[in-house]
Protein backbone atom coordinates (compact mmCIF):
# COMPACT_ATOMS: atom_id res chain seq x y z
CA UNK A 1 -18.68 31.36 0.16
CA UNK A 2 -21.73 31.36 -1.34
CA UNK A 3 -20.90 29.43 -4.16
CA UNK A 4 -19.59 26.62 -2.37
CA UNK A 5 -22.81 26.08 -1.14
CA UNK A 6 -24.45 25.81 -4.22
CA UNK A 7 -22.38 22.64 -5.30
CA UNK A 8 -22.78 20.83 -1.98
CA UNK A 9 -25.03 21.10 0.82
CA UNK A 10 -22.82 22.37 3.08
CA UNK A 11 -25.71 24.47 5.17
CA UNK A 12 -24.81 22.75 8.41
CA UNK A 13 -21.54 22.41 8.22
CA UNK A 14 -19.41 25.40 10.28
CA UNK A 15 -17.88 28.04 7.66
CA UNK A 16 -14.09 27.54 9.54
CA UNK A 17 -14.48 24.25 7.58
CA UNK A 18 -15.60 25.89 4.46
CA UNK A 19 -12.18 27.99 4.74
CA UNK A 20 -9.66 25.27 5.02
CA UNK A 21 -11.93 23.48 2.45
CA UNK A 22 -11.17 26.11 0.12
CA UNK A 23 -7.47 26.81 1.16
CA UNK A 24 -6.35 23.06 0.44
CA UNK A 25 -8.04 23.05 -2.70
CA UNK A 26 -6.74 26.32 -3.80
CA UNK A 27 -3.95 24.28 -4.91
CA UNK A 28 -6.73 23.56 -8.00
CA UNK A 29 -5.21 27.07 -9.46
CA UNK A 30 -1.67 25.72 -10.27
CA UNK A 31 -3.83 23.18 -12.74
CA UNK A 32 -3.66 24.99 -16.20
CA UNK A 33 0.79 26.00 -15.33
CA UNK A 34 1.01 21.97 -14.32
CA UNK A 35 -1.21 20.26 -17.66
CA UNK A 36 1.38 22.26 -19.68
CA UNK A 37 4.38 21.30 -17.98
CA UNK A 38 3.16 17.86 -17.75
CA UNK A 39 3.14 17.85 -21.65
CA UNK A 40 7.23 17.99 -21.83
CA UNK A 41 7.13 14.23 -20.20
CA UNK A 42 6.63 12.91 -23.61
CA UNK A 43 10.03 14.41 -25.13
CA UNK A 44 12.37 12.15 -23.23
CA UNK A 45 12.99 8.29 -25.51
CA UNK A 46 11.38 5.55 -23.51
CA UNK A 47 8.16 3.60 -23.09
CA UNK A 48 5.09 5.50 -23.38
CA UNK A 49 2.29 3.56 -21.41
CA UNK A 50 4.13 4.57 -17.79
CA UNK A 51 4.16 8.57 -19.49
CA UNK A 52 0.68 8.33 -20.24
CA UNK A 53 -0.51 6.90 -17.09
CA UNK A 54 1.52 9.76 -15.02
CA UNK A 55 0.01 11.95 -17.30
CA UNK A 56 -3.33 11.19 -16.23
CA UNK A 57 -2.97 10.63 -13.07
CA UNK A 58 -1.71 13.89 -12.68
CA UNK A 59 -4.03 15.77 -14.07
CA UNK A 60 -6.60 14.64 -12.45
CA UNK A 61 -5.63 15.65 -9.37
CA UNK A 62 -8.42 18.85 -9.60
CA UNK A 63 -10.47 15.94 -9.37
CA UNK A 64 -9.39 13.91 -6.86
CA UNK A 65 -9.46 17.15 -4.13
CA UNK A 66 -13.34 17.85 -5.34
CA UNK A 67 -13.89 14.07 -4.14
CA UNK A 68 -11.50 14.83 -1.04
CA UNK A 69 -13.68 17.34 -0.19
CA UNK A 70 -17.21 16.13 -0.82
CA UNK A 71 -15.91 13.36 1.37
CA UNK A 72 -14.59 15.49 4.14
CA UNK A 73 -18.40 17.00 4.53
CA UNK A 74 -20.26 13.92 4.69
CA UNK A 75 -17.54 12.23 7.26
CA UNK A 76 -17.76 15.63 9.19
CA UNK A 77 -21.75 15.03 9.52
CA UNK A 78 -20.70 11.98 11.38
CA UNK A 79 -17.35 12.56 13.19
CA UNK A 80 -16.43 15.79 13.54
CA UNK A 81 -12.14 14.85 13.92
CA UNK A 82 -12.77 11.92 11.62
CA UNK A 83 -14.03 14.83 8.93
CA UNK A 84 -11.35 17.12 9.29
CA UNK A 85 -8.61 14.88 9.40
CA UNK A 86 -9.77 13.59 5.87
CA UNK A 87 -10.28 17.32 4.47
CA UNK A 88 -6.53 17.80 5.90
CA UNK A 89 -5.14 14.77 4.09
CA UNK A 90 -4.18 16.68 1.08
CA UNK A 91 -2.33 19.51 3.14
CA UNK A 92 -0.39 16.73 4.93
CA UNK A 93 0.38 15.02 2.15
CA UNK A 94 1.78 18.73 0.63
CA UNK A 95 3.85 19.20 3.62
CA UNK A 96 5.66 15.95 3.20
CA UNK A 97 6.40 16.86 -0.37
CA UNK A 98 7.47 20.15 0.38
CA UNK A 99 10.02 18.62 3.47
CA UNK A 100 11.29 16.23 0.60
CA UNK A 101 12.19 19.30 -1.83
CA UNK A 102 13.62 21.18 0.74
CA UNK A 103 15.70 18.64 2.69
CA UNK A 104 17.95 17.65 -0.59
């Protein structure tokens, strides 16, 4: 955990936080098997501005979950539920994708 708290100052913060910090952004690991399968949306015919844009957005999802959790710190500094419900957002939002898959 160490290394977490070398990227943000995270020396107040409990480390039960740290740990579901790190557990919804393990997701971060599936990155390099989801740019290459991302790559295959450009065989199909069709317009390529929408392709390109779901392309990128996408891929920057590693992004977007550093952000997620930089933000779920500093709201935890000033509302304890506020800051964990915003560090959980990205688990929610995983277990409504996953009920979708799974219920069809």
């Amino acid at each position: 955990m160490k290394w977490i708290r070398t990227y943000f100052k995270t020396e107040d913060l409990p480390t039960w936080l740290l740990v579901i910090a790190m557990l919804v952004s393990s997701t971060i690991l599936l990155w390099p098997f989801i740019f290459f399968m991302s790559i295959f949306m450009f065989d199909a015919p069709g317009s390529l501005f929408p392709r390109i844009l779901y392309f990128v957005v996408i891929n920057l999802y590693p992004l977007i979950l550093i952000g997620n959790c930089y933000l779920g710190f500093h709201c935890y500094r000033k509302s304890k539920l506020f800051g964990l419900l915003v560090l959980l957002l990205p688990l929610i939002f995983y277990l409504f994708v996953l009920d979708y898959f799974f219920s069809q």
